[in-house]
PDB file of N, CA and C in Angstrom:
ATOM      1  N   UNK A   1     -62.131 213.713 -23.372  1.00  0.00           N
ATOM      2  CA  UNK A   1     -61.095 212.701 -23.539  1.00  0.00           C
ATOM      3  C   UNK A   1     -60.251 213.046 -24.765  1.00  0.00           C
ATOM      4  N   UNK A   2     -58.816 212.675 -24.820  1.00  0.00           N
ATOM      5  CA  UNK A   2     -57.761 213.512 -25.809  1.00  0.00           C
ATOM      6  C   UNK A   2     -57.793 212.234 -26.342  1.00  0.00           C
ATOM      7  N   UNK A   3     -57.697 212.775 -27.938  1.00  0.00           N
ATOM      8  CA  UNK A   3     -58.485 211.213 -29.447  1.00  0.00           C
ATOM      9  C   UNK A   3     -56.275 210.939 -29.191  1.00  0.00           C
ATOM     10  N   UNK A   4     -56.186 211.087 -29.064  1.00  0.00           N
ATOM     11  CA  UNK A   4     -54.193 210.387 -28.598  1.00  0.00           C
ATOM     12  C   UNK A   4     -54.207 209.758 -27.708  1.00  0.00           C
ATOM     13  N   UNK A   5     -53.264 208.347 -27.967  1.00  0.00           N
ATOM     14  CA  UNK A   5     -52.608 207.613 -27.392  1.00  0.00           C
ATOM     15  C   UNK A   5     -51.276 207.237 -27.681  1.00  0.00           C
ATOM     16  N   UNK A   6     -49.872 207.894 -26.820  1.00  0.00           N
ATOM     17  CA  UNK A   6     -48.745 207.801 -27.507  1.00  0.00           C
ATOM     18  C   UNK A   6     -47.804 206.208 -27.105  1.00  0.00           C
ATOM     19  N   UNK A   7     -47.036 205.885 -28.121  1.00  0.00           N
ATOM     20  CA  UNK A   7     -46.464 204.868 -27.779  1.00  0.00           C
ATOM     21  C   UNK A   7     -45.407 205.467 -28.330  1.00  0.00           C
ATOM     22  N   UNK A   8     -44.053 204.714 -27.538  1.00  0.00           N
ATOM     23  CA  UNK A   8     -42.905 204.821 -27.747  1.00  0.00           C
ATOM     24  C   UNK A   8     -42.273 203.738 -28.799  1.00  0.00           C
ATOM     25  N   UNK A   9     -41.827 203.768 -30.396  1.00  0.00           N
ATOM     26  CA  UNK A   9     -40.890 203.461 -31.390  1.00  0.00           C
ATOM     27  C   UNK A   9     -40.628 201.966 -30.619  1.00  0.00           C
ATOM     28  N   UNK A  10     -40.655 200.940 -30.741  1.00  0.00           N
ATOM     29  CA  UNK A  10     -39.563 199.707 -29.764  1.00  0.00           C
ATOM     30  C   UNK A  10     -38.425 199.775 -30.943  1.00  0.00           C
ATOM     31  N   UNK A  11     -37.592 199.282 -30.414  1.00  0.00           N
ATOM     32  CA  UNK A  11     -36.073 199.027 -31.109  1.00  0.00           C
ATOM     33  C   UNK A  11     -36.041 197.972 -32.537  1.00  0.00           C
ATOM     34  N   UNK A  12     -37.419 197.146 -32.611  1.00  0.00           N
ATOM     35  CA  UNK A  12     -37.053 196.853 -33.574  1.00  0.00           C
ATOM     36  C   UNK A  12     -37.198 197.045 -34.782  1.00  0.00           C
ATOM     37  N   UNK A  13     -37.261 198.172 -34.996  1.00  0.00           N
ATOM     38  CA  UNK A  13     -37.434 199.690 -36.350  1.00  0.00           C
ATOM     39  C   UNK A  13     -35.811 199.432 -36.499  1.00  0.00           C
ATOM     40  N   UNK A  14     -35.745 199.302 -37.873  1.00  0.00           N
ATOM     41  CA  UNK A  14     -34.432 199.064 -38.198  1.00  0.00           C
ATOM     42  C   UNK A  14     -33.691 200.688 -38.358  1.00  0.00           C
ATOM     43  N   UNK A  15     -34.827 201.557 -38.685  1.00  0.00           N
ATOM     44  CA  UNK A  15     -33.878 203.264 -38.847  1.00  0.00           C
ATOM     45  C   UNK A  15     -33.587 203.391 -37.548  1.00  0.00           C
ATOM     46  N   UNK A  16     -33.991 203.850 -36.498  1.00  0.00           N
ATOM     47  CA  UNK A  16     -33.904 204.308 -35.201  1.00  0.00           C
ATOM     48  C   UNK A  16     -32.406 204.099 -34.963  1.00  0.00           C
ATOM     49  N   UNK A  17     -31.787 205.756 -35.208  1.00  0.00           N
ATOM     50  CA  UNK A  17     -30.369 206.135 -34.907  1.00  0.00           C
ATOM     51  C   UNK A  17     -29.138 205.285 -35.792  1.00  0.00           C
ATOM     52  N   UNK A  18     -29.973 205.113 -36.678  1.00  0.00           N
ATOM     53  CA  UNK A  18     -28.540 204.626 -38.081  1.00  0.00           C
ATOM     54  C   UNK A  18     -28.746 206.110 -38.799  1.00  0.00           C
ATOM     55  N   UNK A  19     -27.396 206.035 -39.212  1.00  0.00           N
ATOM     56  CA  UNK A  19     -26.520 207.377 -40.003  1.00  0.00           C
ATOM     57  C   UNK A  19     -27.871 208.314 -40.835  1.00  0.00           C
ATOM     58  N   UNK A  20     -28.001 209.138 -40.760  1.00  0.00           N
ATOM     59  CA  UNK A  20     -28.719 209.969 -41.238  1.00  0.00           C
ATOM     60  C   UNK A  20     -30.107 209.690 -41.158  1.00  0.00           C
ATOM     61  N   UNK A  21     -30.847 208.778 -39.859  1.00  0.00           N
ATOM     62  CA  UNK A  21     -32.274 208.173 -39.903  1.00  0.00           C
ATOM     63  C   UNK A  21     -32.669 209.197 -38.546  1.00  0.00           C
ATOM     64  N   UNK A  22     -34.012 208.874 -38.510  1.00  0.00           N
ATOM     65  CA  UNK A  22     -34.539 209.745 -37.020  1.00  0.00           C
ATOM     66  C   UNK A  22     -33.702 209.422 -35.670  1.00  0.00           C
ATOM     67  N   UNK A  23     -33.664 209.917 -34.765  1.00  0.00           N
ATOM     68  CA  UNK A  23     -33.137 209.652 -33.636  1.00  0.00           C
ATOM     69  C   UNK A  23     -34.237 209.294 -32.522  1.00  0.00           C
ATOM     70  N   UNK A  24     -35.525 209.769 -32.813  1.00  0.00           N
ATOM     71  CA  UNK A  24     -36.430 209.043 -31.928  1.00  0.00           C
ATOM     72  C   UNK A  24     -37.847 209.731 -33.122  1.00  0.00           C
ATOM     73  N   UNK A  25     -38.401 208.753 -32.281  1.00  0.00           N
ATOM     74  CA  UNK A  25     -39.783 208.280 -33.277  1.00  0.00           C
ATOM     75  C   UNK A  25     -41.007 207.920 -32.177  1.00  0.00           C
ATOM     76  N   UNK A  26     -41.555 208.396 -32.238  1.00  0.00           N
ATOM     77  CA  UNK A  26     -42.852 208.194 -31.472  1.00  0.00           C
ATOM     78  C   UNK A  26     -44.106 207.916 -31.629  1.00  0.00           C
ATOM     79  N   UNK A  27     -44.923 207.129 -31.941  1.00  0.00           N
ATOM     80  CA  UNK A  27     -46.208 206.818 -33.097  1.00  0.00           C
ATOM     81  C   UNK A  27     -47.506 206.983 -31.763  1.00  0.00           C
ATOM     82  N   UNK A  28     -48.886 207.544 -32.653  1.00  0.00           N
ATOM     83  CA  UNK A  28     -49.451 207.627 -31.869  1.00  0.00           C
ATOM     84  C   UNK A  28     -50.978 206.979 -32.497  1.00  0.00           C
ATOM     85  N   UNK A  29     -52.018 206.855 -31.253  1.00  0.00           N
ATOM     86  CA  UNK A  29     -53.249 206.566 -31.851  1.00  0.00           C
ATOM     87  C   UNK A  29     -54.093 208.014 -31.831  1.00  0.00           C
ATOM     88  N   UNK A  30     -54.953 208.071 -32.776  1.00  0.00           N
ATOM     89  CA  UNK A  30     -55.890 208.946 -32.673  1.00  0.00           C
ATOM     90  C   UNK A  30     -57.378 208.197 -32.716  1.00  0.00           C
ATOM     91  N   UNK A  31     -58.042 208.363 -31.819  1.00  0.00           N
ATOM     92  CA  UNK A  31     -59.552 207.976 -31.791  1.00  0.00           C
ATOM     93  C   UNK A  31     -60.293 208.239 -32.384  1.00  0.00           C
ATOM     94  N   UNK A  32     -60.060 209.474 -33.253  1.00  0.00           N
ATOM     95  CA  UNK A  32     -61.043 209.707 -34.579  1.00  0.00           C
ATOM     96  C   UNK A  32     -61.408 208.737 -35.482  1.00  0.00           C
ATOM     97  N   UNK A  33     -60.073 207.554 -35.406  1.00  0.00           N
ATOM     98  CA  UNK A  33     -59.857 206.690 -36.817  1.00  0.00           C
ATOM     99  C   UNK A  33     -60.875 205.456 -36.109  1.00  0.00           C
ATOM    100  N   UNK A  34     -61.891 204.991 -36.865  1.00  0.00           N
ATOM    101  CA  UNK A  34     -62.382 204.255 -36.764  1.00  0.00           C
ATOM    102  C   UNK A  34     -61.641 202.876 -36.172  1.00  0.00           C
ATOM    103  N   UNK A  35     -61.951 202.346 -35.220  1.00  0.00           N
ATOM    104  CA  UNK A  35     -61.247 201.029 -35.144  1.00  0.00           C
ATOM    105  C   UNK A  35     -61.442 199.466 -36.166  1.00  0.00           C
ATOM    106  N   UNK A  36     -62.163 200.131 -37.327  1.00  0.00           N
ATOM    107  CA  UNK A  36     -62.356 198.887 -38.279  1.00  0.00           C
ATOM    108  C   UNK A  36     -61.825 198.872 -39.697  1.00  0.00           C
ATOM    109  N   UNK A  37     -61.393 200.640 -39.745  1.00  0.00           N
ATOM    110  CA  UNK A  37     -60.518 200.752 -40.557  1.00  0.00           C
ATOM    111  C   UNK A  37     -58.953 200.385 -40.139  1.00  0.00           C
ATOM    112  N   UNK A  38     -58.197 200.255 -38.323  1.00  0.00           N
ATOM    113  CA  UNK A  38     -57.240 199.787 -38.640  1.00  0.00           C
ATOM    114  C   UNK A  38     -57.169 198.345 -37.826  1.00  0.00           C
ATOM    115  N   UNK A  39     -58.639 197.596 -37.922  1.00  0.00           N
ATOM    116  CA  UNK A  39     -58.294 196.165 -37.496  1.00  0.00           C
ATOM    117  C   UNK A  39     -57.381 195.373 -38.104  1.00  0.00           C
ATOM    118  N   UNK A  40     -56.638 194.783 -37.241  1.00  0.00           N
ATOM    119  CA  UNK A  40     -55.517 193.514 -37.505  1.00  0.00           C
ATOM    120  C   UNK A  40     -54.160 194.510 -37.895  1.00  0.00           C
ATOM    121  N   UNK A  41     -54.014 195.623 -37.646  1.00  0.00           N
ATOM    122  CA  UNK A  41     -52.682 196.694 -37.834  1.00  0.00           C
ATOM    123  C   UNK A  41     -51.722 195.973 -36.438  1.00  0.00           C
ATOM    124  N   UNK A  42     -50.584 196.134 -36.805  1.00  0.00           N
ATOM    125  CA  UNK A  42     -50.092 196.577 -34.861  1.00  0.00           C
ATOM    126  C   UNK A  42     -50.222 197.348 -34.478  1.00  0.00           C
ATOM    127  N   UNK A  43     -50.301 197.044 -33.044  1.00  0.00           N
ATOM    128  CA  UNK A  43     -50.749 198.429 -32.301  1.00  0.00           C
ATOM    129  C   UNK A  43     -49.623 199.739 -32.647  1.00  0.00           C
ATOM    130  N   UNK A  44     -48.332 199.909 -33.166  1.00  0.00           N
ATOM    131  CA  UNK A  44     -47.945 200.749 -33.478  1.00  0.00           C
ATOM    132  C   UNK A  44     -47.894 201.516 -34.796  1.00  0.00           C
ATOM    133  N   UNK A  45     -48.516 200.762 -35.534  1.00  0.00           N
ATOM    134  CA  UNK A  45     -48.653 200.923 -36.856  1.00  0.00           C
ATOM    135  C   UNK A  45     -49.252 202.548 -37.016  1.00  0.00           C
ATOM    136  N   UNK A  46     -48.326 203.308 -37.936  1.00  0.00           N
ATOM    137  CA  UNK A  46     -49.036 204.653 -38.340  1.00  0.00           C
ATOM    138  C   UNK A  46     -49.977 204.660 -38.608  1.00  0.00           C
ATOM    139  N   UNK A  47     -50.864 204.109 -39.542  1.00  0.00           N
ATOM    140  CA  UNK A  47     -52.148 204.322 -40.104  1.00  0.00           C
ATOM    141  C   UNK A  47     -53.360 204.337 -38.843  1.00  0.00           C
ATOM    142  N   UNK A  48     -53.022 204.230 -37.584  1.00  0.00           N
ATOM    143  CA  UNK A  48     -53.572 204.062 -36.277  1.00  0.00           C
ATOM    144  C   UNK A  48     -54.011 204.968 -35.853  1.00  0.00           C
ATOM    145  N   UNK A  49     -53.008 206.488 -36.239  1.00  0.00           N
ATOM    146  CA  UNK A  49     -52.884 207.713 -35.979  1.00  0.00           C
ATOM    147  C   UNK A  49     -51.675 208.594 -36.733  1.00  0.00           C
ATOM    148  N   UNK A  50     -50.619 207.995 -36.182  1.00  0.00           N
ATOM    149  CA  UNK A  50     -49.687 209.187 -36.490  1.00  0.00           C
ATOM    150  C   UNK A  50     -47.982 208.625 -36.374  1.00  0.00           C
ATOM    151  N   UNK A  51     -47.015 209.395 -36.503  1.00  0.00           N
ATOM    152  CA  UNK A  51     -45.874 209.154 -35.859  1.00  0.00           C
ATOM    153  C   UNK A  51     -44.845 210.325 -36.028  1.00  0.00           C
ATOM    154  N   UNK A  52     -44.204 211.298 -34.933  1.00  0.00           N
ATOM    155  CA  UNK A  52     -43.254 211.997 -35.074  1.00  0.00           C
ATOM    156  C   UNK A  52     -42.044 211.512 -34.740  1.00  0.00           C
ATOM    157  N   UNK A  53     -40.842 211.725 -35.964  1.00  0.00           N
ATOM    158  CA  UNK A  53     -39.633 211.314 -36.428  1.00  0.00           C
ATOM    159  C   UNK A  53     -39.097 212.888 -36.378  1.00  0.00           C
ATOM    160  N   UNK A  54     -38.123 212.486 -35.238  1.00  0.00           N
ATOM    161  CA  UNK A  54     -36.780 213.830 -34.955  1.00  0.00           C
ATOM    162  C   UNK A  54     -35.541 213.122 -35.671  1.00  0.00           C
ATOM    163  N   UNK A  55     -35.402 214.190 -36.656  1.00  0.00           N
ATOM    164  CA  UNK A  55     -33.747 214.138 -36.722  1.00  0.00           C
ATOM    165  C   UNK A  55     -32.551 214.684 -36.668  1.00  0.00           C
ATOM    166  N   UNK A  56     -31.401 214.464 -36.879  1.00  0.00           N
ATOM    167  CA  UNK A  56     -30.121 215.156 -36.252  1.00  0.00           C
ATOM    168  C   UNK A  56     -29.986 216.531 -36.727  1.00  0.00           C
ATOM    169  N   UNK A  57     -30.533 216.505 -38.028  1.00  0.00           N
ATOM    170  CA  UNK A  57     -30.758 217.838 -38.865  1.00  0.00           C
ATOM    171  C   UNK A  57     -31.838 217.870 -39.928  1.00  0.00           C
ATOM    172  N   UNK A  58     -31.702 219.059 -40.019  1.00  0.00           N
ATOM    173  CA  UNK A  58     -32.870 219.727 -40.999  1.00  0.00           C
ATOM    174  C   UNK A  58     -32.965 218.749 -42.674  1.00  0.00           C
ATOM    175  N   UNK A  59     -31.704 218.856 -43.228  1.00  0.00           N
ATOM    176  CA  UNK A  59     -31.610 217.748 -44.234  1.00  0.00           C
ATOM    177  C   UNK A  59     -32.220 216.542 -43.905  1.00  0.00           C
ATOM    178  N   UNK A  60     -31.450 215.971 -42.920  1.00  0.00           N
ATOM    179  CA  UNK A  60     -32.088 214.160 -42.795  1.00  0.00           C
ATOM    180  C   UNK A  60     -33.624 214.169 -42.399  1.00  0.00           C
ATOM    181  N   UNK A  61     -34.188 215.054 -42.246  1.00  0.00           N
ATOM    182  CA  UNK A  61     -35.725 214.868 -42.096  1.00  0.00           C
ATOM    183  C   UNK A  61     -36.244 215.470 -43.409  1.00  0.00           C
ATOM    184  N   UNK A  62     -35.927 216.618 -44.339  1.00  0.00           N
ATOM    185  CA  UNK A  62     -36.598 216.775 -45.186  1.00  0.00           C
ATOM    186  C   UNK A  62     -35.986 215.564 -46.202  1.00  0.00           C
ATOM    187  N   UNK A  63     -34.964 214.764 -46.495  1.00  0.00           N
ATOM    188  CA  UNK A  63     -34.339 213.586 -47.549  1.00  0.00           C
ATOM    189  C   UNK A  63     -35.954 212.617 -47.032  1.00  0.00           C
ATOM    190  N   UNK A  64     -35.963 212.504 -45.513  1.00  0.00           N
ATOM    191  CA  UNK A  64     -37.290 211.184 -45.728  1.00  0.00           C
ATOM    192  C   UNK A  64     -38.074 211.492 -45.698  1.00  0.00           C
ATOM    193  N   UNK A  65     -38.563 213.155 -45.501  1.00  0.00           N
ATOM    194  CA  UNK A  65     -40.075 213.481 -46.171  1.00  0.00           C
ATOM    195  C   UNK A  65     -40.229 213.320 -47.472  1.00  0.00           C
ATOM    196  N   UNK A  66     -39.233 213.526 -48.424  1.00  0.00           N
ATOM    197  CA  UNK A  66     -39.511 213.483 -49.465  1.00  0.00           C
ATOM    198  C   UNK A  66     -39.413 212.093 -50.128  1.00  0.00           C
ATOM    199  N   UNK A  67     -38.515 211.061 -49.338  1.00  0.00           N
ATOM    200  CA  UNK A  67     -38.472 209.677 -49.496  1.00  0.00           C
ATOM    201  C   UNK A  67     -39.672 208.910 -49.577  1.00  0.00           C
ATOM    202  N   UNK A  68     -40.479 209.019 -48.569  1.00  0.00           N
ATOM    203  CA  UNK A  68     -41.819 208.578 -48.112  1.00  0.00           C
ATOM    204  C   UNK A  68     -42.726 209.287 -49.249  1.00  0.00           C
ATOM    205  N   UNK A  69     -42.621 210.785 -49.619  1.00  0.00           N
ATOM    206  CA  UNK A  69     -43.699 211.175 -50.305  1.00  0.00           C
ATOM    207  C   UNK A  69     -43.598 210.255 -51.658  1.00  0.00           C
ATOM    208  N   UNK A  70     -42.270 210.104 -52.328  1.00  0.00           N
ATOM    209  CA  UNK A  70     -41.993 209.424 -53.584  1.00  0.00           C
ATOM    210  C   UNK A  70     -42.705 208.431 -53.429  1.00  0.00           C
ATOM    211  N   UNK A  71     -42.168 207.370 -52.187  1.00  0.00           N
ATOM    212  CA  UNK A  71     -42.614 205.801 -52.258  1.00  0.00           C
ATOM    213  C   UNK A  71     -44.362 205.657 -52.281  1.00  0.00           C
ATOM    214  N   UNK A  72     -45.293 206.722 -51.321  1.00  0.00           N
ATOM    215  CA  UNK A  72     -46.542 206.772 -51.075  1.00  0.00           C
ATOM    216  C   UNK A  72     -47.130 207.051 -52.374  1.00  0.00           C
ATOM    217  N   UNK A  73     -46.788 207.938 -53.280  1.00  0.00           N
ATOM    218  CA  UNK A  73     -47.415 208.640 -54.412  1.00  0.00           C
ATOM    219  C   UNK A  73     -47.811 207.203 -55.427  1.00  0.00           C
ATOM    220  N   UNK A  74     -47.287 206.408 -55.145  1.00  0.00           N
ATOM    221  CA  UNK A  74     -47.916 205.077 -56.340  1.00  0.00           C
ATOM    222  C   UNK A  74     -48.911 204.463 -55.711  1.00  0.00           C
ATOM    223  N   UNK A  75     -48.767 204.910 -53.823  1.00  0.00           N
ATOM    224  CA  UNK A  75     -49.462 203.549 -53.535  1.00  0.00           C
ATOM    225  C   UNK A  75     -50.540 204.009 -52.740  1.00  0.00           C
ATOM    226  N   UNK A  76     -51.626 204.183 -53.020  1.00  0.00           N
ATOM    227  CA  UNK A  76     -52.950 204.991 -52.341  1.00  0.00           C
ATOM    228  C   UNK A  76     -53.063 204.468 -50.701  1.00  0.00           C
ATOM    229  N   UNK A  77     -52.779 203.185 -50.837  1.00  0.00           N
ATOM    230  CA  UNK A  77     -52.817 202.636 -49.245  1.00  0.00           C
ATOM    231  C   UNK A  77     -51.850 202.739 -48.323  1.00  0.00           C
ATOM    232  N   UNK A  78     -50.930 203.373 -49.093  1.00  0.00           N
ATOM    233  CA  UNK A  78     -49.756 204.291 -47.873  1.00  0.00           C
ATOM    234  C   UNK A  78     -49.700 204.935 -47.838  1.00  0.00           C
ATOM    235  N   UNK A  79     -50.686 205.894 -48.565  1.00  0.00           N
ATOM    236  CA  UNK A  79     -50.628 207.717 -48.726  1.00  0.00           C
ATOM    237  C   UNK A  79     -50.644 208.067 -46.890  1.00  0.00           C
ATOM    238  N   UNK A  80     -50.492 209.264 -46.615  1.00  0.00           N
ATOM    239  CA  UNK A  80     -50.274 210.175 -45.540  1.00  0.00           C
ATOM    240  C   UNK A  80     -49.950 211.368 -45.824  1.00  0.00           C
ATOM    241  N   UNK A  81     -50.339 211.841 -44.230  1.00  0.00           N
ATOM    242  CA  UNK A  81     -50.185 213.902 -44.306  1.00  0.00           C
ATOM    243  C   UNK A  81     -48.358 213.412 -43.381  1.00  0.00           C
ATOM    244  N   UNK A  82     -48.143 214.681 -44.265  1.00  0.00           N
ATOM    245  CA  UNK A  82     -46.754 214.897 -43.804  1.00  0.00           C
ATOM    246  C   UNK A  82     -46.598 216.484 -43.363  1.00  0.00           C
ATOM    247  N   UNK A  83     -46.195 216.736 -42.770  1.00  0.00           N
ATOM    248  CA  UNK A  83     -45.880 217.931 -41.932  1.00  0.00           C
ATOM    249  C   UNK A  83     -43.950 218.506 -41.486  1.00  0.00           C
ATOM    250  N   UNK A  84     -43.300 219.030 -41.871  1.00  0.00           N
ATOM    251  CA  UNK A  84     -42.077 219.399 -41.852  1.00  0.00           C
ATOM    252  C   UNK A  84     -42.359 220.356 -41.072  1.00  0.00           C
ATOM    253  N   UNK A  85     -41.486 220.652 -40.323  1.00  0.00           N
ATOM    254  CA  UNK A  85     -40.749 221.586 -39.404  1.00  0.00           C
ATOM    255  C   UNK A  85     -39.502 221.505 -38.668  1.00  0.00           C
ATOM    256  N   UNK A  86     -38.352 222.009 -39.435  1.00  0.00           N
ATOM    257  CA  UNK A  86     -36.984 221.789 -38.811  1.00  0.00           C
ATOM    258  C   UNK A  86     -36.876 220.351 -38.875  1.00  0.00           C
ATOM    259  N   UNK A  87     -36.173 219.182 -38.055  1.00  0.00           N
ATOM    260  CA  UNK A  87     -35.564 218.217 -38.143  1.00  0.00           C
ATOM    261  C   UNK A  87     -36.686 217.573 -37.357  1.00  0.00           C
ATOM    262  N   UNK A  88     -38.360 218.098 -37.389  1.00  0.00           N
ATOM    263  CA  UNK A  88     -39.064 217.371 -37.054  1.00  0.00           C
ATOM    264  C   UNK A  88     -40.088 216.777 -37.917  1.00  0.00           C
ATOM    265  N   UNK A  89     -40.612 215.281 -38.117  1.00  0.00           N
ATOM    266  CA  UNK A  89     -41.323 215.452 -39.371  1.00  0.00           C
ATOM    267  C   UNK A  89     -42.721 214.579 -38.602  1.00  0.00           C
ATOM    268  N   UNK A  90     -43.916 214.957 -38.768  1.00  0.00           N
ATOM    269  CA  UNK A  90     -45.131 214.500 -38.340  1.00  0.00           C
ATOM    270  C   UNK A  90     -45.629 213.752 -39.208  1.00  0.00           C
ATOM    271  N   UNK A  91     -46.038 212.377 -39.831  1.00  0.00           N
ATOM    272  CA  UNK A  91     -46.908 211.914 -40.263  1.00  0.00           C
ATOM    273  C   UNK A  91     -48.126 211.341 -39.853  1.00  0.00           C
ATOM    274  N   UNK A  92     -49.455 211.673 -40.471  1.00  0.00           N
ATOM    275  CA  UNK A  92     -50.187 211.531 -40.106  1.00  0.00           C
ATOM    276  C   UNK A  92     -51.238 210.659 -41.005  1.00  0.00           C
ATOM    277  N   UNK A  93     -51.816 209.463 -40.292  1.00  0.00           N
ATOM    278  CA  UNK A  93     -53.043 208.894 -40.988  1.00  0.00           C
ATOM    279  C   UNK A  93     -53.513 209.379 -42.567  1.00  0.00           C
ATOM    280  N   UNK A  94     -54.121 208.398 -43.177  1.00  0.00           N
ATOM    281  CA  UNK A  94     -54.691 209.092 -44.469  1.00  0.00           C
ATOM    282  C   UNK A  94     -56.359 208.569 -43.966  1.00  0.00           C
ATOM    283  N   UNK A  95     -55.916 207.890 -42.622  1.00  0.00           N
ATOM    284  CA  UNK A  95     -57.774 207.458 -41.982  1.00  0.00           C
ATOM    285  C   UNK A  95     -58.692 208.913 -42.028  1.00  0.00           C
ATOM    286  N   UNK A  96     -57.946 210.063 -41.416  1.00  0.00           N
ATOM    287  CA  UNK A  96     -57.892 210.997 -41.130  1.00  0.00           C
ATOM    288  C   UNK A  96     -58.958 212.112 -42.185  1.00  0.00           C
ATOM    289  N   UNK A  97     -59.537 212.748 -42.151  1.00  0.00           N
ATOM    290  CA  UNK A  97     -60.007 214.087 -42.893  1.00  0.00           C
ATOM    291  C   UNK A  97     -59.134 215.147 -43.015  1.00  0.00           C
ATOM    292  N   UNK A  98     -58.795 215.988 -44.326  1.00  0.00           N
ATOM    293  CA  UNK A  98     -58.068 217.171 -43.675  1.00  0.00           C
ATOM    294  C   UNK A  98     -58.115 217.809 -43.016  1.00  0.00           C
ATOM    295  N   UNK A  99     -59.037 218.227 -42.650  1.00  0.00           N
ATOM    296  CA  UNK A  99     -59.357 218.695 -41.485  1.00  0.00           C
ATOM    297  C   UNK A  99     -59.017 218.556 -40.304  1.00  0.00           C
ATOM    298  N   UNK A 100     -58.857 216.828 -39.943  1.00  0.00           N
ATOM    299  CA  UNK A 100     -58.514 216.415 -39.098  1.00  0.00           C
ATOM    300  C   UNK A 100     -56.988 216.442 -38.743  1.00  0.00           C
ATOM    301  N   UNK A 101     -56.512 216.105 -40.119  1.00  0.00           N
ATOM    302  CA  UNK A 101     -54.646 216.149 -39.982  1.00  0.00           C
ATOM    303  C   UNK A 101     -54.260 217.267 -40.115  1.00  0.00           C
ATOM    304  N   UNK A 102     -54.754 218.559 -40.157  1.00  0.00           N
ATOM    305  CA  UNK A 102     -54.696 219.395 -40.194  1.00  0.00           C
ATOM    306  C   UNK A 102     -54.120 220.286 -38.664  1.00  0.00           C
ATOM    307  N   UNK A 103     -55.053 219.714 -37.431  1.00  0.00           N
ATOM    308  CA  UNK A 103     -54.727 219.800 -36.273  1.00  0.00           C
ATOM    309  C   UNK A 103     -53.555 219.574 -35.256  1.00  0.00           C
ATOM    310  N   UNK A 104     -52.650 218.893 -36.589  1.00  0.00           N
ATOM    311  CA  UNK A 104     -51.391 218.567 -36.243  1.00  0.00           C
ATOM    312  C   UNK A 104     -50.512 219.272 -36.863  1.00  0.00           C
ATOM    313  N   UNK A 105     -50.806 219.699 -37.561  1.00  0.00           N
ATOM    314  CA  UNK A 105     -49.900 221.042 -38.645  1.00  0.00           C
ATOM    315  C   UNK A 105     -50.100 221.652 -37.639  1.00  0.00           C
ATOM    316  N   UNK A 106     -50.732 222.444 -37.550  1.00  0.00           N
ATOM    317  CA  UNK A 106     -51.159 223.366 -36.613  1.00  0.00           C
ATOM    318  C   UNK A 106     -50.817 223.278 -35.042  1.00  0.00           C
ATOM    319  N   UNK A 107     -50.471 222.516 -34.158  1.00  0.00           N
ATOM    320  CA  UNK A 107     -50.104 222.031 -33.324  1.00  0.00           C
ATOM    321  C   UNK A 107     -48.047 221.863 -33.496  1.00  0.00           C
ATOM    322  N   UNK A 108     -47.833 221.483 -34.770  1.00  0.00           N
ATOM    323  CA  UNK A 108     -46.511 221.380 -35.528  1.00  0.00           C
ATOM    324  C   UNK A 108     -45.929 223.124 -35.131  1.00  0.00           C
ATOM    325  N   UNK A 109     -46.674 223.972 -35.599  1.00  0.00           N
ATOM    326  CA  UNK A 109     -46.398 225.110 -35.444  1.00  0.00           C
ATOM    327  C   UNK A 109     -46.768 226.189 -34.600  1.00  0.00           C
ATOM    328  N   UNK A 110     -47.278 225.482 -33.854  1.00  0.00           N
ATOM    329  CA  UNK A 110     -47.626 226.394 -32.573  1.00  0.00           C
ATOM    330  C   UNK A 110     -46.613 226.194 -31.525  1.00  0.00           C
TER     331      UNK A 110
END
């Protein structure tokens, strides 16, 4: 059985296709993550698993990798793996082991 379950972004994500934001966004579950570490989350909530954010260009995805890394770095309970490649950016769980988020780097570049 594949530890993913993908859901599709709903519209009411205020970035989704404003000026320099992702153009689609896709969040996913991974089954590795304990379900008691993300009780009472929404079901789309990153910390669930994951979420890949495409954008129009290479800039507007590395400006909110590095946006997100700034805002996360104070706050241990929003930390995440981030993954860049071109105008695609993967974040992934901090539920996760490196090891585990690791499989998505790797998957990022394959």
């Amino acid at each position: 059985m594949t530890p993913l379950r993908w859901h599709r972004d709903g519209t009411s994500h205020k970035l989704l296709g404003r000026p320099h934001q992702y153009t689609t966004k896709v969040t996913f579950v991974d089954s590795r993550i304990a379900a008691s570490d993300v009780q009472g989350m929404d079901k789309d909530d990153l910390q669930r698993g994951g979420a890949v954010e495409v954008f129009g260009t290479v800039e507007d995805a590395k400006t909110r990798s590095e946006y997100i890394q700034t805002v996360t770095k104070s706050l241990p309970s929003l930390a995440e793996y981030h993954y860049l490649d071109g105008p695609v950016l993967v974040r992934v769980s901090h539920y996760l082991t490196p090891q585990q988020a690791a499989d998505y780097e790797a998957a990022l570049q394959g």
